[in-house]
PDB file of N, CA and C in Angstrom:
ATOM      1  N   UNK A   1    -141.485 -20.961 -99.292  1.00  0.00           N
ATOM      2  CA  UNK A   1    -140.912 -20.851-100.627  1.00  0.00           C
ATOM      3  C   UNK A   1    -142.034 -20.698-101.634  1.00  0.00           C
ATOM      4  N   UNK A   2    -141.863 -20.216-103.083  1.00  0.00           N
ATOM      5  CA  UNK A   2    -142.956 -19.572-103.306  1.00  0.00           C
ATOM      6  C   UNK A   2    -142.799 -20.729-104.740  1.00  0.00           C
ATOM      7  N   UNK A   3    -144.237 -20.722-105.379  1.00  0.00           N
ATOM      8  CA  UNK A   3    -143.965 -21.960-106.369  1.00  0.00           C
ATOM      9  C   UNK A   3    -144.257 -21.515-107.573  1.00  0.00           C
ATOM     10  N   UNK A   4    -142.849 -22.003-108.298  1.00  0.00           N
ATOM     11  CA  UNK A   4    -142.405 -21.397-109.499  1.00  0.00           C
ATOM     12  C   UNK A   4    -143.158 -22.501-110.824  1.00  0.00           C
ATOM     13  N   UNK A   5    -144.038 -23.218-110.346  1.00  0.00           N
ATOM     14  CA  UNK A   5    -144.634 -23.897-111.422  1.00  0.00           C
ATOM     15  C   UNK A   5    -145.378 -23.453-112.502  1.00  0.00           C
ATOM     16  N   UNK A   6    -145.884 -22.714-111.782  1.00  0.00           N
ATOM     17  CA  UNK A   6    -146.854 -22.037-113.470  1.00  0.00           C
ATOM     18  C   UNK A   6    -145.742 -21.204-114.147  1.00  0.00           C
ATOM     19  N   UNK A   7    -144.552 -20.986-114.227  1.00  0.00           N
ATOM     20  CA  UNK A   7    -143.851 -20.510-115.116  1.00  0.00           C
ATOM     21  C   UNK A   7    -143.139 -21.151-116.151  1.00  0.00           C
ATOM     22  N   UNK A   8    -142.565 -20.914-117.153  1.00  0.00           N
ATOM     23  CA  UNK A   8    -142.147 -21.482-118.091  1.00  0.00           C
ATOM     24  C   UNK A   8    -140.497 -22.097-117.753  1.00  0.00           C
ATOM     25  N   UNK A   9    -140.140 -23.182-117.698  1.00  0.00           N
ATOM     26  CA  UNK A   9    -138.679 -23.719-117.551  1.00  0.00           C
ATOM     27  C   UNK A   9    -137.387 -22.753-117.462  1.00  0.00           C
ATOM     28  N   UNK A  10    -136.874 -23.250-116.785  1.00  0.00           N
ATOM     29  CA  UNK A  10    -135.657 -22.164-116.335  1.00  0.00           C
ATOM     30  C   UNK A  10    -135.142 -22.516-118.172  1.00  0.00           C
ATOM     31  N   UNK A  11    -134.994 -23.902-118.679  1.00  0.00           N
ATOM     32  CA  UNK A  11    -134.234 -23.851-119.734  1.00  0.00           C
ATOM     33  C   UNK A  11    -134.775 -23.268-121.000  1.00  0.00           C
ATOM     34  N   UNK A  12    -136.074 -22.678-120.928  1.00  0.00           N
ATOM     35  CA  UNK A  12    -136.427 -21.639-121.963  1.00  0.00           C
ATOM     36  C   UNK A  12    -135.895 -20.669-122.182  1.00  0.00           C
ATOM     37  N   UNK A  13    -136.094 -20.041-121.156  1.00  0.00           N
ATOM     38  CA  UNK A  13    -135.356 -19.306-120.460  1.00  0.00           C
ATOM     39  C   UNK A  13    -133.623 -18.594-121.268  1.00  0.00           C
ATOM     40  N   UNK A  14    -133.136 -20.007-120.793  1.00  0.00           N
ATOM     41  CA  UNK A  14    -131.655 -19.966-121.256  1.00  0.00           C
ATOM     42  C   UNK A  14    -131.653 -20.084-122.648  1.00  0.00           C
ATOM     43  N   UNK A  15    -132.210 -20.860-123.536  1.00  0.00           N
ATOM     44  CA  UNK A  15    -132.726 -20.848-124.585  1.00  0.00           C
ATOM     45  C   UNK A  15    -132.148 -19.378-125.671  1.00  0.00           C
ATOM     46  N   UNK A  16    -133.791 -18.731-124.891  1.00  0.00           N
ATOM     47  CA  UNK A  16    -134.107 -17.387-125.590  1.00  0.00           C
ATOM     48  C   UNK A  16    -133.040 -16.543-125.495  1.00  0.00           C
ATOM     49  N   UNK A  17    -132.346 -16.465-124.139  1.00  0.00           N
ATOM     50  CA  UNK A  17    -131.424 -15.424-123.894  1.00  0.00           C
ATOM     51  C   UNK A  17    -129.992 -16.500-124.897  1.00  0.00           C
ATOM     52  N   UNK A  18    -129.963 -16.666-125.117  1.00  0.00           N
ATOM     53  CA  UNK A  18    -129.013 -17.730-126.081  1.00  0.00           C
ATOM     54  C   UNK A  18    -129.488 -16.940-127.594  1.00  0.00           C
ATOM     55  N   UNK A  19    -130.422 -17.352-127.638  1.00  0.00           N
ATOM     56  CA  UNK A  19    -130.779 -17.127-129.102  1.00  0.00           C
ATOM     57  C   UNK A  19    -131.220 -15.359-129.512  1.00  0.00           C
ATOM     58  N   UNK A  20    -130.745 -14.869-128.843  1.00  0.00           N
ATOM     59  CA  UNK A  20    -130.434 -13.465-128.417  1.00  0.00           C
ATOM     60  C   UNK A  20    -129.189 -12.910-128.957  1.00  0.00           C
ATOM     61  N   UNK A  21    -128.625 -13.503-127.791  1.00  0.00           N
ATOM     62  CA  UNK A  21    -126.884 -13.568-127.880  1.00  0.00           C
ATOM     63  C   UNK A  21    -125.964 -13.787-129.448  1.00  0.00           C
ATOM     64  N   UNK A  22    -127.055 -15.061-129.739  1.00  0.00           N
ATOM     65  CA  UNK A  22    -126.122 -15.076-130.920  1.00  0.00           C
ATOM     66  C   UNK A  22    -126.838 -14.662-132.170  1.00  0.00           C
ATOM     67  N   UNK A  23    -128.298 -14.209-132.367  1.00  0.00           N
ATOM     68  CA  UNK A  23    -128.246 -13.036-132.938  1.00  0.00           C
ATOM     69  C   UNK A  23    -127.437 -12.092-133.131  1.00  0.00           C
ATOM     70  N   UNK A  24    -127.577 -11.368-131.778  1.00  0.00           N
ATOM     71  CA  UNK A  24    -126.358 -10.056-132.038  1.00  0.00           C
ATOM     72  C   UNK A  24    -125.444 -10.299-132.310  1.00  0.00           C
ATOM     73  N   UNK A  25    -124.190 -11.401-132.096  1.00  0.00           N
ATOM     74  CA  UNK A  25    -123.542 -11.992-132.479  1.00  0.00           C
ATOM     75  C   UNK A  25    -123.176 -12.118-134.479  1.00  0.00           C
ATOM     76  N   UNK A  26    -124.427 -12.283-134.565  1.00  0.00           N
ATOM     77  CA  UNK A  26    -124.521 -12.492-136.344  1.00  0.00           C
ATOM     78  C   UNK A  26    -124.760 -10.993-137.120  1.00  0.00           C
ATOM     79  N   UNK A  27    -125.846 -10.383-136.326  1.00  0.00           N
ATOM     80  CA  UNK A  27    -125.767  -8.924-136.938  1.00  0.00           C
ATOM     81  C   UNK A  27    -124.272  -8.091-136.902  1.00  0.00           C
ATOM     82  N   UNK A  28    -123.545  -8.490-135.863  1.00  0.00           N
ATOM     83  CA  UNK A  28    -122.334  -7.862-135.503  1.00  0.00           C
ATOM     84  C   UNK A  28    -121.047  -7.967-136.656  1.00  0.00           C
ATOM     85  N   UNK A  29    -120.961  -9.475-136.964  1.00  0.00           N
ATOM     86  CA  UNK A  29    -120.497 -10.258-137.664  1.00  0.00           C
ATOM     87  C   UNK A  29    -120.337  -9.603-139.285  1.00  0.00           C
ATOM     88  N   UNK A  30    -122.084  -9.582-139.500  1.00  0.00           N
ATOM     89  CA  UNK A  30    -121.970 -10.039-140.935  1.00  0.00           C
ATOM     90  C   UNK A  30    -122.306  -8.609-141.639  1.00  0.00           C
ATOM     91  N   UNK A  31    -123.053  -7.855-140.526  1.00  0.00           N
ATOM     92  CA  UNK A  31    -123.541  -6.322-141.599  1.00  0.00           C
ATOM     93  C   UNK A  31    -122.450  -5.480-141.194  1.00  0.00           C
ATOM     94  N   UNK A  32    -122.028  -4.537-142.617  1.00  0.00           N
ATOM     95  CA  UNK A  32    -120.906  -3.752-142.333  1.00  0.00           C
ATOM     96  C   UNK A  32    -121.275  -2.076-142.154  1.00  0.00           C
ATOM     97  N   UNK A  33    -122.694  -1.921-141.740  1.00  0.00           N
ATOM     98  CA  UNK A  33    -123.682  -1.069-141.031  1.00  0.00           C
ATOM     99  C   UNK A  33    -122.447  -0.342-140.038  1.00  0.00           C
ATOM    100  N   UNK A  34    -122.348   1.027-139.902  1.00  0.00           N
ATOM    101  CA  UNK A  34    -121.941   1.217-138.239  1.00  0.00           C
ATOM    102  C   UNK A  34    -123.023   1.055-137.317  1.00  0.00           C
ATOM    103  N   UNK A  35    -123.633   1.879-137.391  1.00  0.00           N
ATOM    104  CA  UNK A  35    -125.079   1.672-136.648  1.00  0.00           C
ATOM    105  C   UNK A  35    -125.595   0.495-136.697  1.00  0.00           C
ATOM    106  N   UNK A  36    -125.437  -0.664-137.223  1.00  0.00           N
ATOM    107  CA  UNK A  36    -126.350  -1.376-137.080  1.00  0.00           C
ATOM    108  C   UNK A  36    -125.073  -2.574-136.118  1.00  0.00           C
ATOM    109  N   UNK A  37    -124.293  -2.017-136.507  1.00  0.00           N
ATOM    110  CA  UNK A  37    -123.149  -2.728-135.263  1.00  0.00           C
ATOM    111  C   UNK A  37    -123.470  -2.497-133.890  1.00  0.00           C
ATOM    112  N   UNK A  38    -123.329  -0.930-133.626  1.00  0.00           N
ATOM    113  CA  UNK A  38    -123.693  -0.642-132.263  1.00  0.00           C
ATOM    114  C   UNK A  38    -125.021  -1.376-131.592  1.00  0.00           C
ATOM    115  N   UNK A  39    -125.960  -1.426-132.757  1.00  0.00           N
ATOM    116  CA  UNK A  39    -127.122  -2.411-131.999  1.00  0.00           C
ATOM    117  C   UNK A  39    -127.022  -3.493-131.939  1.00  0.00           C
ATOM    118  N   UNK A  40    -126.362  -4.145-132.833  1.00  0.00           N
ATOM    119  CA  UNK A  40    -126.405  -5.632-132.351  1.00  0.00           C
ATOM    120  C   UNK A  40    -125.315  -6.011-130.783  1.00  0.00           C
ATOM    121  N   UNK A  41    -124.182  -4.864-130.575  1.00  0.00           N
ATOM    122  CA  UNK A  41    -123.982  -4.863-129.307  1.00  0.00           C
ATOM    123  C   UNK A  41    -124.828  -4.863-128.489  1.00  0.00           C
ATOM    124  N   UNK A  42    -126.001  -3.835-128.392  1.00  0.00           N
ATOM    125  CA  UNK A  42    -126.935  -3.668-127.743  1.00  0.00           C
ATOM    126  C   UNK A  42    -127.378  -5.037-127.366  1.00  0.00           C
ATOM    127  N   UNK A  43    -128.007  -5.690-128.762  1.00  0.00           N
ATOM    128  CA  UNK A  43    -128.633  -7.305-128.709  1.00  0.00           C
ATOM    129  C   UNK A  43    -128.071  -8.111-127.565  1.00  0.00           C
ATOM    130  N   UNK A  44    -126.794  -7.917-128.184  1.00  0.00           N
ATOM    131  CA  UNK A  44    -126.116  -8.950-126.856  1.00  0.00           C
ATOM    132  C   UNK A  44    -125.824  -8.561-125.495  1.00  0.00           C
ATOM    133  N   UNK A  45    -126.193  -7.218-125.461  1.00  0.00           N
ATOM    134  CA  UNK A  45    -125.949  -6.910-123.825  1.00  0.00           C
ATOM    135  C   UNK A  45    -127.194  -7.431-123.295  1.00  0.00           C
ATOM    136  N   UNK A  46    -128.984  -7.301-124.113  1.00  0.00           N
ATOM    137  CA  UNK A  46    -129.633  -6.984-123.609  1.00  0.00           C
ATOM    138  C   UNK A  46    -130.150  -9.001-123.522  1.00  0.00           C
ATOM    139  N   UNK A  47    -129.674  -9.612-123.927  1.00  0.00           N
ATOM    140  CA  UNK A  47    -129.356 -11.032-123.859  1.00  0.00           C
ATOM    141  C   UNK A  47    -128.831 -11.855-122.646  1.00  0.00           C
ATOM    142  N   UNK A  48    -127.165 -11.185-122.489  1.00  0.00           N
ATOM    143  CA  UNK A  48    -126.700 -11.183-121.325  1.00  0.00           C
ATOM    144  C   UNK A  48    -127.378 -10.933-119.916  1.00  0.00           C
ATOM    145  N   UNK A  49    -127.955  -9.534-120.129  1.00  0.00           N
ATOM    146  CA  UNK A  49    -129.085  -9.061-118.805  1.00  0.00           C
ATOM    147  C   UNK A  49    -130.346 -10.346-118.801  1.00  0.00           C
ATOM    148  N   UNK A  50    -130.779 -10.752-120.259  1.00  0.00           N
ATOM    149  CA  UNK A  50    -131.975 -11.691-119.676  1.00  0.00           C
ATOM    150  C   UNK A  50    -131.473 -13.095-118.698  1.00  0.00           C
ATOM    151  N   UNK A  51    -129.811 -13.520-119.534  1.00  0.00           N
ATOM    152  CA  UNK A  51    -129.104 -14.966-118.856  1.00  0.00           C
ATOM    153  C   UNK A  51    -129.284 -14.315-117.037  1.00  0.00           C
ATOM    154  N   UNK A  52    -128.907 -13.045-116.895  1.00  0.00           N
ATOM    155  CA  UNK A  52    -128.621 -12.863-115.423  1.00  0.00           C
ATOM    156  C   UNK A  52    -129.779 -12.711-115.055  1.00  0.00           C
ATOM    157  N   UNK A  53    -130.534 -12.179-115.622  1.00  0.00           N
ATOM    158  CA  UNK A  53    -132.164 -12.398-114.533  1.00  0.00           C
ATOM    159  C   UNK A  53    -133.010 -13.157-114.649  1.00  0.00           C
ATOM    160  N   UNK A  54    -132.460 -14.522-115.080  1.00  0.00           N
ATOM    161  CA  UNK A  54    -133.363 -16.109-115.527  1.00  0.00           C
ATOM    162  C   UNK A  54    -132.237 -16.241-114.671  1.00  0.00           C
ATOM    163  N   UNK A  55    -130.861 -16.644-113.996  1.00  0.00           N
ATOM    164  CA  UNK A  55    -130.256 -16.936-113.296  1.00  0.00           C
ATOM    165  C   UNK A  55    -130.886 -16.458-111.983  1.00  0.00           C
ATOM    166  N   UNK A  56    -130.761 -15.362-111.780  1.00  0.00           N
ATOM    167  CA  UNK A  56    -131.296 -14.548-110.527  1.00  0.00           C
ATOM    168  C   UNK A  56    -132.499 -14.582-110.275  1.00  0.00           C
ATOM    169  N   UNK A  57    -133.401 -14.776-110.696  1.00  0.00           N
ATOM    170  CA  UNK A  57    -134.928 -15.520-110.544  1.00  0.00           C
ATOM    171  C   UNK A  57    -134.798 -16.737-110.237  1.00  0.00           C
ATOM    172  N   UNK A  58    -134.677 -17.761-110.919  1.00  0.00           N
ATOM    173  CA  UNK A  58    -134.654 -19.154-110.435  1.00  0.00           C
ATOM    174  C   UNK A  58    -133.627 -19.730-108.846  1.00  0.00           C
ATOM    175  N   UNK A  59    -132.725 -19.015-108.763  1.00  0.00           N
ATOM    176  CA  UNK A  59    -131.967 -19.260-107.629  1.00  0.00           C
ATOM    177  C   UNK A  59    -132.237 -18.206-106.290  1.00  0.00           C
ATOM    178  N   UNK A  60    -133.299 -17.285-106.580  1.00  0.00           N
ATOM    179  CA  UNK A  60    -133.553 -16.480-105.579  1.00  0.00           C
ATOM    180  C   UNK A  60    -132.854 -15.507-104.948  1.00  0.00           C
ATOM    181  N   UNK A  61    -132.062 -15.192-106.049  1.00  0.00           N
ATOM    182  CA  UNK A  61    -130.190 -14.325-105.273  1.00  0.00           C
ATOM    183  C   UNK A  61    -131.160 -12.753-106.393  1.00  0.00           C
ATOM    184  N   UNK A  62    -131.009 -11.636-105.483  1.00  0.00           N
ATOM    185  CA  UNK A  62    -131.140 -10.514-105.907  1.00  0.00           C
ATOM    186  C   UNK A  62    -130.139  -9.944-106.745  1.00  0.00           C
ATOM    187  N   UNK A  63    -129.052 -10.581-106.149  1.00  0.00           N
ATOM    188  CA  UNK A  63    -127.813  -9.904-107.054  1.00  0.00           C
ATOM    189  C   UNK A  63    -127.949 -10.045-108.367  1.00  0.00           C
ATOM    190  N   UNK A  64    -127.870 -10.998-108.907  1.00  0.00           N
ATOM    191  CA  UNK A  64    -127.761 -10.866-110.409  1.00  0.00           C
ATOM    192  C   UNK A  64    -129.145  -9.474-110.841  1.00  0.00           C
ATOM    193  N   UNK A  65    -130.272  -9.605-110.242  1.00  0.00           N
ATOM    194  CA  UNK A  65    -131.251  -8.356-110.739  1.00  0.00           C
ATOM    195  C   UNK A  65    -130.356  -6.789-110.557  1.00  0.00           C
ATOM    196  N   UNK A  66    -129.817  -6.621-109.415  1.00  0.00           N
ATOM    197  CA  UNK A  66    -128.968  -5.863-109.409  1.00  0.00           C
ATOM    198  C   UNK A  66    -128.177  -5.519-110.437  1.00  0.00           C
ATOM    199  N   UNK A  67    -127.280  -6.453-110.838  1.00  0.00           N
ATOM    200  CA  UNK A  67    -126.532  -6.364-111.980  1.00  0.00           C
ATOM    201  C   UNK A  67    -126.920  -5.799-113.476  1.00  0.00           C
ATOM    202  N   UNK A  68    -128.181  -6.654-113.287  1.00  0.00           N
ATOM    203  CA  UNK A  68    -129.062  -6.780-114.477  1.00  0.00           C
ATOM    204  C   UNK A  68    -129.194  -4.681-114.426  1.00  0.00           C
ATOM    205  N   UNK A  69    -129.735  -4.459-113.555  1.00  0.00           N
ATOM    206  CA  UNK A  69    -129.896  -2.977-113.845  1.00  0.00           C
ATOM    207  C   UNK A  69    -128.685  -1.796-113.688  1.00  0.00           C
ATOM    208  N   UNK A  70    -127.957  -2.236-112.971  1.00  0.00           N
ATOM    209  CA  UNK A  70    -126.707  -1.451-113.425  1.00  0.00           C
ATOM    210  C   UNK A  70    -125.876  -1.800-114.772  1.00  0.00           C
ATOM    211  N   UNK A  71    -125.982  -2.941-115.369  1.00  0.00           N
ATOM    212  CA  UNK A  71    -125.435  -2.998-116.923  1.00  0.00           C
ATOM    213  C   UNK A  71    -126.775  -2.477-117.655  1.00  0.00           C
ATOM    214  N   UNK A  72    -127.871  -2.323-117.515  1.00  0.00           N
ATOM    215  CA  UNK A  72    -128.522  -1.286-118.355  1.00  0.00           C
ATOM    216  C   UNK A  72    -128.349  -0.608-118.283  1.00  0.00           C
ATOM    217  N   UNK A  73    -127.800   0.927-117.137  1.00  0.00           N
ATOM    218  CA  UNK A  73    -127.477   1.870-117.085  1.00  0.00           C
ATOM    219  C   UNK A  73    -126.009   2.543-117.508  1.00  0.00           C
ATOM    220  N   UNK A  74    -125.154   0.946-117.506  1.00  0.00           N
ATOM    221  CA  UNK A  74    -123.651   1.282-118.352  1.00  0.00           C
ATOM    222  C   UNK A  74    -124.264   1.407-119.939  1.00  0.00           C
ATOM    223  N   UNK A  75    -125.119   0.473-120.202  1.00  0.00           N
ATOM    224  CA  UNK A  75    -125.007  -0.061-121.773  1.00  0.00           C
ATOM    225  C   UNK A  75    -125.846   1.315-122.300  1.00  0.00           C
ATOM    226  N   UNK A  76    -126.832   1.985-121.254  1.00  0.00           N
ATOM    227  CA  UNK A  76    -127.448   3.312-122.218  1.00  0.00           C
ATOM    228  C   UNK A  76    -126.676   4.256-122.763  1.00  0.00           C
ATOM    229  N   UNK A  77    -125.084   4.403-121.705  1.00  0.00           N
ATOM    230  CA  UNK A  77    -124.513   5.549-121.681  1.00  0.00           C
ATOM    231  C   UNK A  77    -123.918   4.895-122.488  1.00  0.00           C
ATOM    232  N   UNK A  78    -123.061   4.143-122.671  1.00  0.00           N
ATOM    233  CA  UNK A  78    -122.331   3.798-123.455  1.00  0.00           C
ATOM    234  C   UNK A  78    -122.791   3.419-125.096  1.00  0.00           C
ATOM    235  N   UNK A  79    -124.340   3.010-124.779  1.00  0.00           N
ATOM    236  CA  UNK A  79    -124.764   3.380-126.595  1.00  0.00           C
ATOM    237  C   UNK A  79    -124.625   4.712-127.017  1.00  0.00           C
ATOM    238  N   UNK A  80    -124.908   5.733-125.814  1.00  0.00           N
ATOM    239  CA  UNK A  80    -125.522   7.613-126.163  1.00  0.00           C
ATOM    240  C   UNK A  80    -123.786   7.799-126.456  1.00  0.00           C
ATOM    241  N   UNK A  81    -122.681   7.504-126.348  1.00  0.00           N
ATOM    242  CA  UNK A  81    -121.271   7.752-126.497  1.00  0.00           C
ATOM    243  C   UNK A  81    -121.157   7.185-127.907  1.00  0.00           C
ATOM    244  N   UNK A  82    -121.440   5.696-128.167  1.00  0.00           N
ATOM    245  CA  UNK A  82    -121.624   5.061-129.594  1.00  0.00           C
ATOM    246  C   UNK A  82    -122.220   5.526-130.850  1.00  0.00           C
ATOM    247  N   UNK A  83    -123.123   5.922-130.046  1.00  0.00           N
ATOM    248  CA  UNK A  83    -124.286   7.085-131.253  1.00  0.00           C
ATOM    249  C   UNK A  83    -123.280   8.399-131.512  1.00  0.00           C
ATOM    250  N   UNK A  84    -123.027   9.482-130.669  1.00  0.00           N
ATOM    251  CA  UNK A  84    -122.122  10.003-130.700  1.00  0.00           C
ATOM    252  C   UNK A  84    -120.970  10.219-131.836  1.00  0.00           C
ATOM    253  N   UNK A  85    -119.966   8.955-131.541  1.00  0.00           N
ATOM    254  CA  UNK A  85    -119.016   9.098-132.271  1.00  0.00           C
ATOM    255  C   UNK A  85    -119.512   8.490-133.874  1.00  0.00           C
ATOM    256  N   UNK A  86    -120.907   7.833-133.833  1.00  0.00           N
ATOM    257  CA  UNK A  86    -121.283   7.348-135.220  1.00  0.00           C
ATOM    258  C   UNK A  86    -121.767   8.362-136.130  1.00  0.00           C
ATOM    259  N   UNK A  87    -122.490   9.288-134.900  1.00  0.00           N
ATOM    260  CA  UNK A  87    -122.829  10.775-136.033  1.00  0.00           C
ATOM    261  C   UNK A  87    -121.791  11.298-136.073  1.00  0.00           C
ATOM    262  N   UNK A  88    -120.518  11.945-135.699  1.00  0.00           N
ATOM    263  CA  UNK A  88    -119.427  12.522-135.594  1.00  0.00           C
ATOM    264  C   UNK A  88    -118.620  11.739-136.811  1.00  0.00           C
ATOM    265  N   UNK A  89    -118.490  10.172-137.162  1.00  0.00           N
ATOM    266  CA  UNK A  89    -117.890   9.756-138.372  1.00  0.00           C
ATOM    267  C   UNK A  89    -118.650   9.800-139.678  1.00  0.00           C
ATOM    268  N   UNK A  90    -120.037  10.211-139.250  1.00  0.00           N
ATOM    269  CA  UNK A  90    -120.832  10.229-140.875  1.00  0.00           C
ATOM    270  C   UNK A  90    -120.551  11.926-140.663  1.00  0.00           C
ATOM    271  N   UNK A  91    -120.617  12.861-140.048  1.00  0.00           N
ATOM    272  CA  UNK A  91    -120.923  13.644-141.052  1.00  0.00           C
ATOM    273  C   UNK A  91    -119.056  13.872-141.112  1.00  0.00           C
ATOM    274  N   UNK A  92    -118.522  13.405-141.379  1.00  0.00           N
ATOM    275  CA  UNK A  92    -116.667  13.394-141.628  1.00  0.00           C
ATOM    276  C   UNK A  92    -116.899  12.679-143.036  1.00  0.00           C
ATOM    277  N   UNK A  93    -117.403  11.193-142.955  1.00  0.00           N
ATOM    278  CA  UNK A  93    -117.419  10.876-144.087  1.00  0.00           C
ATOM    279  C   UNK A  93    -118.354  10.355-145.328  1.00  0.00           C
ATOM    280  N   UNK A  94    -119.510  10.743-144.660  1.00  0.00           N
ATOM    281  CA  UNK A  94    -121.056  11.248-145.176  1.00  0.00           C
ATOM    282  C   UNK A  94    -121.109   9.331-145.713  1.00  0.00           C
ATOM    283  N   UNK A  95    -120.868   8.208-144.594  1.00  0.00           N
ATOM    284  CA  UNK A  95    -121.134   6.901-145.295  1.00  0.00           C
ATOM    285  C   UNK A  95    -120.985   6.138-143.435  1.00  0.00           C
ATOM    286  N   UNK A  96    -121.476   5.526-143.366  1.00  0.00           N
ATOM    287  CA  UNK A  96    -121.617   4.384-142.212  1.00  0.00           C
ATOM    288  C   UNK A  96    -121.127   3.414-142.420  1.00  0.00           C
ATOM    289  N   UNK A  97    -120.699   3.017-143.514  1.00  0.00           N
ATOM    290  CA  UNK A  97    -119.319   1.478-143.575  1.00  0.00           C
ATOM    291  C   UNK A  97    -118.682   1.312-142.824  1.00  0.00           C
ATOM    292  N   UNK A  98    -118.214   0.347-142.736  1.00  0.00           N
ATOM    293  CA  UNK A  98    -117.440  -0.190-141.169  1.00  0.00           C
ATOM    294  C   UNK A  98    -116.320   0.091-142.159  1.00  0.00           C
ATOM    295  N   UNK A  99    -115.656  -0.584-143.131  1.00  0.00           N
ATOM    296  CA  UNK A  99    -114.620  -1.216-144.339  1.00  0.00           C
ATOM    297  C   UNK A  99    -113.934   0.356-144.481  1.00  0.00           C
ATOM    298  N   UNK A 100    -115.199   1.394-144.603  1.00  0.00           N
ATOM    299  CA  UNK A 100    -113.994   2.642-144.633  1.00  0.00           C
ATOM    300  C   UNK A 100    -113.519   3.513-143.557  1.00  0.00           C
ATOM    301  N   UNK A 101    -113.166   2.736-142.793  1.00  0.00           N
ATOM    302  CA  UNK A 101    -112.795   3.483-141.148  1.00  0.00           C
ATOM    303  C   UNK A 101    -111.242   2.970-141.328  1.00  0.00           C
ATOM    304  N   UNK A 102    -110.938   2.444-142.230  1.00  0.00           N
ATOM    305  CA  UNK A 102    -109.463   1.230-142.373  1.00  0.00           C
ATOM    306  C   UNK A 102    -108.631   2.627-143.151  1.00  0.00           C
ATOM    307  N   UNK A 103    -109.489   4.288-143.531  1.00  0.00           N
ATOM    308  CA  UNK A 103    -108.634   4.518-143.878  1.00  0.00           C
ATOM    309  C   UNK A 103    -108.264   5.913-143.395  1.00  0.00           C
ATOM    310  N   UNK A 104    -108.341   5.685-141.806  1.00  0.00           N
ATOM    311  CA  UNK A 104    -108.362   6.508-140.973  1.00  0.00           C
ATOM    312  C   UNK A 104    -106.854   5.974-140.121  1.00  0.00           C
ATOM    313  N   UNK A 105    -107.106   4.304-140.405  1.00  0.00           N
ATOM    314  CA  UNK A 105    -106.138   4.121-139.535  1.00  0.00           C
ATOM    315  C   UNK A 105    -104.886   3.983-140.662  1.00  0.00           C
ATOM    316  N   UNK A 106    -105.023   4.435-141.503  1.00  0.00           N
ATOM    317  CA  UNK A 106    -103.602   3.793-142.991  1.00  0.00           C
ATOM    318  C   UNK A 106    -103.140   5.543-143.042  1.00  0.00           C
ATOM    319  N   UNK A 107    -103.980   6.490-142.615  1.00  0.00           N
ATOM    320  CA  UNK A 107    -103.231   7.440-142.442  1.00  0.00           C
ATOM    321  C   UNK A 107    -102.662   8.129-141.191  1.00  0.00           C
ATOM    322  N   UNK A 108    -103.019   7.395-140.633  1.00  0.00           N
ATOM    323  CA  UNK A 108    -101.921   7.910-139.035  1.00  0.00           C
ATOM    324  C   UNK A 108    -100.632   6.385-138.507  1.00  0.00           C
ATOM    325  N   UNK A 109    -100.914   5.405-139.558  1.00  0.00           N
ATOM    326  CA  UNK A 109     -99.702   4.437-139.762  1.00  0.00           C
ATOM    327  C   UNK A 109     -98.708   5.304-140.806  1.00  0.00           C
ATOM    328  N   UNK A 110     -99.443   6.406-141.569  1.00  0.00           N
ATOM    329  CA  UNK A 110     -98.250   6.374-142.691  1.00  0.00           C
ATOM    330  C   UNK A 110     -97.615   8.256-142.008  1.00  0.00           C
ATOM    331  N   UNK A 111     -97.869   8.433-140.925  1.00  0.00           N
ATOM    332  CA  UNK A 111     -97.573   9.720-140.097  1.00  0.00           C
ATOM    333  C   UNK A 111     -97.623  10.879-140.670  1.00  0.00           C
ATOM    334  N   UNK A 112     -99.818  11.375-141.126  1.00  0.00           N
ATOM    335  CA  UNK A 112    -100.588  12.101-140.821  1.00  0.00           C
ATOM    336  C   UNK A 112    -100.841  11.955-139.579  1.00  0.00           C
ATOM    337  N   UNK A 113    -100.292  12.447-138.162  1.00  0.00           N
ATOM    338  CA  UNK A 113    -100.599  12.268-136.781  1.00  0.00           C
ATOM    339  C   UNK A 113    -101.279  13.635-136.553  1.00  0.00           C
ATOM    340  N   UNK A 114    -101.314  14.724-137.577  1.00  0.00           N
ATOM    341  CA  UNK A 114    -101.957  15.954-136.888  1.00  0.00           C
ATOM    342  C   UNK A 114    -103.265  16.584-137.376  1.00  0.00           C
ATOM    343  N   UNK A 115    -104.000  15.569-137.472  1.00  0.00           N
ATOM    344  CA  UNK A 115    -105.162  15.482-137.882  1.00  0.00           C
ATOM    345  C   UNK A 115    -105.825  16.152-139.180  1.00  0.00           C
ATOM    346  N   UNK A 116    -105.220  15.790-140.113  1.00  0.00           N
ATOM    347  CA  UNK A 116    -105.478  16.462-141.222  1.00  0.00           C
ATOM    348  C   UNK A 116    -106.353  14.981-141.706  1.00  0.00           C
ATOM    349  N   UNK A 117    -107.013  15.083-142.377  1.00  0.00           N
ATOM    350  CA  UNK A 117    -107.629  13.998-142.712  1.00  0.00           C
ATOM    351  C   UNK A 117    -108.846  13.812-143.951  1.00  0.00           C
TER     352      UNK A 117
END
């Protein structure tokens, strides 16, 4: 068995990837950024991946590293799709507010369904 002493505590560890998490958590929350939404998703995926490979290190199970790199490879594509539809709503409504996307959905409640907009 190989000795994990000169490293820093598994509960740092958990810690940091904590204080990660709820970062993104707060950027997500409180800025009404689009873009700056999609990253703080990012934050917390890339948080999540550290909890699973401070899990998967200390217990010696490969799997969670596994994991760890196939949710980086969901979370790239799925930012390059995020980015996407974020340039596709600015240049529609030349603004990145989250607050005015509410009036996208008040006109297909009031049945504009054929995309006039």
């Amino acid at each position: 068995m190989i000795n994990y002493s000169f490293f820093a505590g598994e509960k740092v560890f958990y810690l940091i990837a904590s204080i990660i998490i709820l970062s993104g958590f707060y950027l997500l929350f409180t800025k009404k950024n689009l873009l700056l939404a999609i990253l703080a998703l990012e934050i917390v995926f890339n948080g999540i991946n550290l909890m699973f490979a401070t899990v998967s290190f200390y217990y010696g199970d490969l799997t969670g590293q596994m994991i760890v790199l196939l949710s980086l490879s969901v979370a790239a594509a799925s930012f390059a799709i995020g980015l996407i539809l974020v340039l596709n709503y600015y240049r529609l409504k030349r603004s990145l507010n989250i607050e005015g996307m509410t009036v996208l959905r008040e006109r297909i409640e009031d049945g504009d369904r054929d995309g006039n907009i």
